[in-house]
C-alpha atoms as a PDB file:
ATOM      1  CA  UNK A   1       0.000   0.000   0.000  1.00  0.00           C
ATOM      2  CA  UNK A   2       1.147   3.231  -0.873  1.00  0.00           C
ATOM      3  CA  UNK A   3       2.058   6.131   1.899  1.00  0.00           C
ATOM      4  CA  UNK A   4      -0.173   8.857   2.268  1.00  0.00           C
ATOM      5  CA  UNK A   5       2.851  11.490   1.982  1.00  0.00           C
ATOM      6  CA  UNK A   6       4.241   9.889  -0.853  1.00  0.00           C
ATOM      7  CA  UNK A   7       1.069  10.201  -2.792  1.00  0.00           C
ATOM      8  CA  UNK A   8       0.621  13.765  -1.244  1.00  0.00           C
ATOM      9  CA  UNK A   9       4.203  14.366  -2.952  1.00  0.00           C
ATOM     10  CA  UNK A  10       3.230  13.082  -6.446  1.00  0.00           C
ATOM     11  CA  UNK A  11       0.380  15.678  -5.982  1.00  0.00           C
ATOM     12  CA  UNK A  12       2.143  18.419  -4.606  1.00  0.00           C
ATOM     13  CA  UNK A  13       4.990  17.999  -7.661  1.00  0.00           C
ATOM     14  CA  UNK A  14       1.903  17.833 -10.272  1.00  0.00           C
ATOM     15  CA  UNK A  15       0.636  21.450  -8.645  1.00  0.00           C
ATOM     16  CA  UNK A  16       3.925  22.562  -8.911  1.00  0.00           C
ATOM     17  CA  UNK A  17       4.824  21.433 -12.602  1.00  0.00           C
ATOM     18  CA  UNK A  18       1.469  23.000 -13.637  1.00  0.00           C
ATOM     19  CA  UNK A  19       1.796  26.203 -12.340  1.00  0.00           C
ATOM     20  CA  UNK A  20       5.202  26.216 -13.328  1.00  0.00           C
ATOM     21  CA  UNK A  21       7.269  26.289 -10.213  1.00  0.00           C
ATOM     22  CA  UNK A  22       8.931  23.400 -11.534  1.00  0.00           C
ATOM     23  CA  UNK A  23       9.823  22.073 -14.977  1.00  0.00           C
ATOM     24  CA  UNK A  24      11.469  18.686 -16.506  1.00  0.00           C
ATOM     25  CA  UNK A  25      14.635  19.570 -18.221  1.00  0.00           C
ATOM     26  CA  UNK A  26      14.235  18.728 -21.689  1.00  0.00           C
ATOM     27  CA  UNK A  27      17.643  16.495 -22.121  1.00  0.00           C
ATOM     28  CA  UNK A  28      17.409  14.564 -19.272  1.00  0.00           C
ATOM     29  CA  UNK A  29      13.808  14.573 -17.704  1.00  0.00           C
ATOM     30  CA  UNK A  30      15.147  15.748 -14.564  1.00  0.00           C
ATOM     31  CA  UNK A  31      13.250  18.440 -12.171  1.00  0.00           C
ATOM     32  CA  UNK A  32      14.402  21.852 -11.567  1.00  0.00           C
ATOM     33  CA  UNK A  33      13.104  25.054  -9.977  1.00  0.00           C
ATOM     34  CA  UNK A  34      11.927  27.797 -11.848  1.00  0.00           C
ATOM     35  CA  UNK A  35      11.508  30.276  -8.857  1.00  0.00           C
ATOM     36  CA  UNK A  36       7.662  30.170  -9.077  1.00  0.00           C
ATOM     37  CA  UNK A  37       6.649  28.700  -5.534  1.00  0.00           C
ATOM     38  CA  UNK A  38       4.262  31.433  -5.243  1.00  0.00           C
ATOM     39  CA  UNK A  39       2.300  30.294  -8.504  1.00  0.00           C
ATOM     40  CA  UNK A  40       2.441  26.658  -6.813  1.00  0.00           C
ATOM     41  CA  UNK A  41       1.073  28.141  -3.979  1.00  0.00           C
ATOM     42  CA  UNK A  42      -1.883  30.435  -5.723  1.00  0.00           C
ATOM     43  CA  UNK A  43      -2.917  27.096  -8.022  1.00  0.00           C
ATOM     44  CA  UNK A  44      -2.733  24.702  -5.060  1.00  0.00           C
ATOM     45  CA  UNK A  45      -5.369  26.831  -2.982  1.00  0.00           C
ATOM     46  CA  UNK A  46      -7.551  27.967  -6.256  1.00  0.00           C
ATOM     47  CA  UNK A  47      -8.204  23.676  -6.743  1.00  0.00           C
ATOM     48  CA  UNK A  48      -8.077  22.728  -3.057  1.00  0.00           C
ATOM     49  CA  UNK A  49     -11.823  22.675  -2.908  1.00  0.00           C
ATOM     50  CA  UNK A  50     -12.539  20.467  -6.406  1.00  0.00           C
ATOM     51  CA  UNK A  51      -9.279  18.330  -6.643  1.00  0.00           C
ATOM     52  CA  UNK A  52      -7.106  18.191  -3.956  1.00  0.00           C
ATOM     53  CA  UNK A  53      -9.476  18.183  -0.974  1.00  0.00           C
ATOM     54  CA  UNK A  54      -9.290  14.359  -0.202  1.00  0.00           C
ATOM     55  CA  UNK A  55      -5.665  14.069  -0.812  1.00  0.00           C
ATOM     56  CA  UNK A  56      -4.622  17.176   1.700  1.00  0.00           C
ATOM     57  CA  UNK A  57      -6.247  17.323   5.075  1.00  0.00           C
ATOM     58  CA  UNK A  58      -5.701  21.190   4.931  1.00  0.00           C
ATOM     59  CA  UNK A  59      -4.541  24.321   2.956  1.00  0.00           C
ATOM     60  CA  UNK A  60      -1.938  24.511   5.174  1.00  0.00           C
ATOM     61  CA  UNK A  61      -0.528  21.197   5.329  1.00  0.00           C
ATOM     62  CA  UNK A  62      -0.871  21.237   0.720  1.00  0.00           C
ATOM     63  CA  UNK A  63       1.151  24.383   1.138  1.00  0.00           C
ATOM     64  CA  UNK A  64       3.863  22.633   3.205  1.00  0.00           C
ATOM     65  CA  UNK A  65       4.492  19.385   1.270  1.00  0.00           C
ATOM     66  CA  UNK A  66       4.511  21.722  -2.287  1.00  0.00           C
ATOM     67  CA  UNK A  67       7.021  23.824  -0.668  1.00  0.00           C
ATOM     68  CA  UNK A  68       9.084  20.345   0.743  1.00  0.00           C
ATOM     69  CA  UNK A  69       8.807  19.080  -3.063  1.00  0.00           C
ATOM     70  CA  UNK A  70       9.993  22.468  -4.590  1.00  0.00           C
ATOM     71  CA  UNK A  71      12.766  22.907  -1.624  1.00  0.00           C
ATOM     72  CA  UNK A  72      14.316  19.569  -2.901  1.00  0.00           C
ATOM     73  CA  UNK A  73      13.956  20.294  -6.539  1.00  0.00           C
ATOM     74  CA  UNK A  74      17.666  21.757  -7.956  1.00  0.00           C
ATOM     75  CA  UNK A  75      18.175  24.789  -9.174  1.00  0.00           C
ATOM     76  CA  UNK A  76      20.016  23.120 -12.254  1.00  0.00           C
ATOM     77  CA  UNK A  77      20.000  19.554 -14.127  1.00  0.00           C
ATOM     78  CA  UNK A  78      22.480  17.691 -12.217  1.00  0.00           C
ATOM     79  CA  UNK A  79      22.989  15.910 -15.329  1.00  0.00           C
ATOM     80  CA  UNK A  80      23.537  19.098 -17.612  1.00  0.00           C
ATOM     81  CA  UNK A  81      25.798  20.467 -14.933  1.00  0.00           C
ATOM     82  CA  UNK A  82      28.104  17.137 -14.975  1.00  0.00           C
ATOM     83  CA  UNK A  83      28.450  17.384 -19.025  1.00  0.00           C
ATOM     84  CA  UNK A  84      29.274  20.785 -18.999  1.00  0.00           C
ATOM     85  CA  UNK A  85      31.908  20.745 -15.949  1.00  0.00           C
ATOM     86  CA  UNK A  86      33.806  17.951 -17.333  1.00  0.00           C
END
């Protein structure tokens, strides 16, 4: 069975990656911020009553675990950043 913050995650990264905050880098499929938490934020709590209601027992705690999913998204592709160092 799966955990309930694990799911919460997958959510909180599918807020996040539609309101931009985070984006796949196109090379290597690989998540990195965009400096949009604020967007992830304003989507999250515009939805919370029609979609993410039963997956988030609050506003509060949706905000938290987007911001824990964009906090340990990189700034860069890890991968892009060891081609280009080398």
């Amino acid at each position: 069975m799966r955990d309930d913050h694990d799911h919460q995650r997958e959510v909180a990264t599918q807020i996040a990656r539609r309101a931009g905050a985070i984006a796949e880098c196109e090379l290597h499929g690989e998540l990195v911020d965009n400096d949009s938490a604020e967007e992830a934020y304003k989507l999250g709590n515009s939805l919370f009553d029609t979609e993410f209601r039963g997956v988030f027992a609050s506003r509060r705690q949706m905000t938290d675990i987007i911001k824990e999913v964009i906090d340990d998204t990189g700034w860069e592709c890890g991968a892009c950043d060891r081609n280009f160092s080398d």
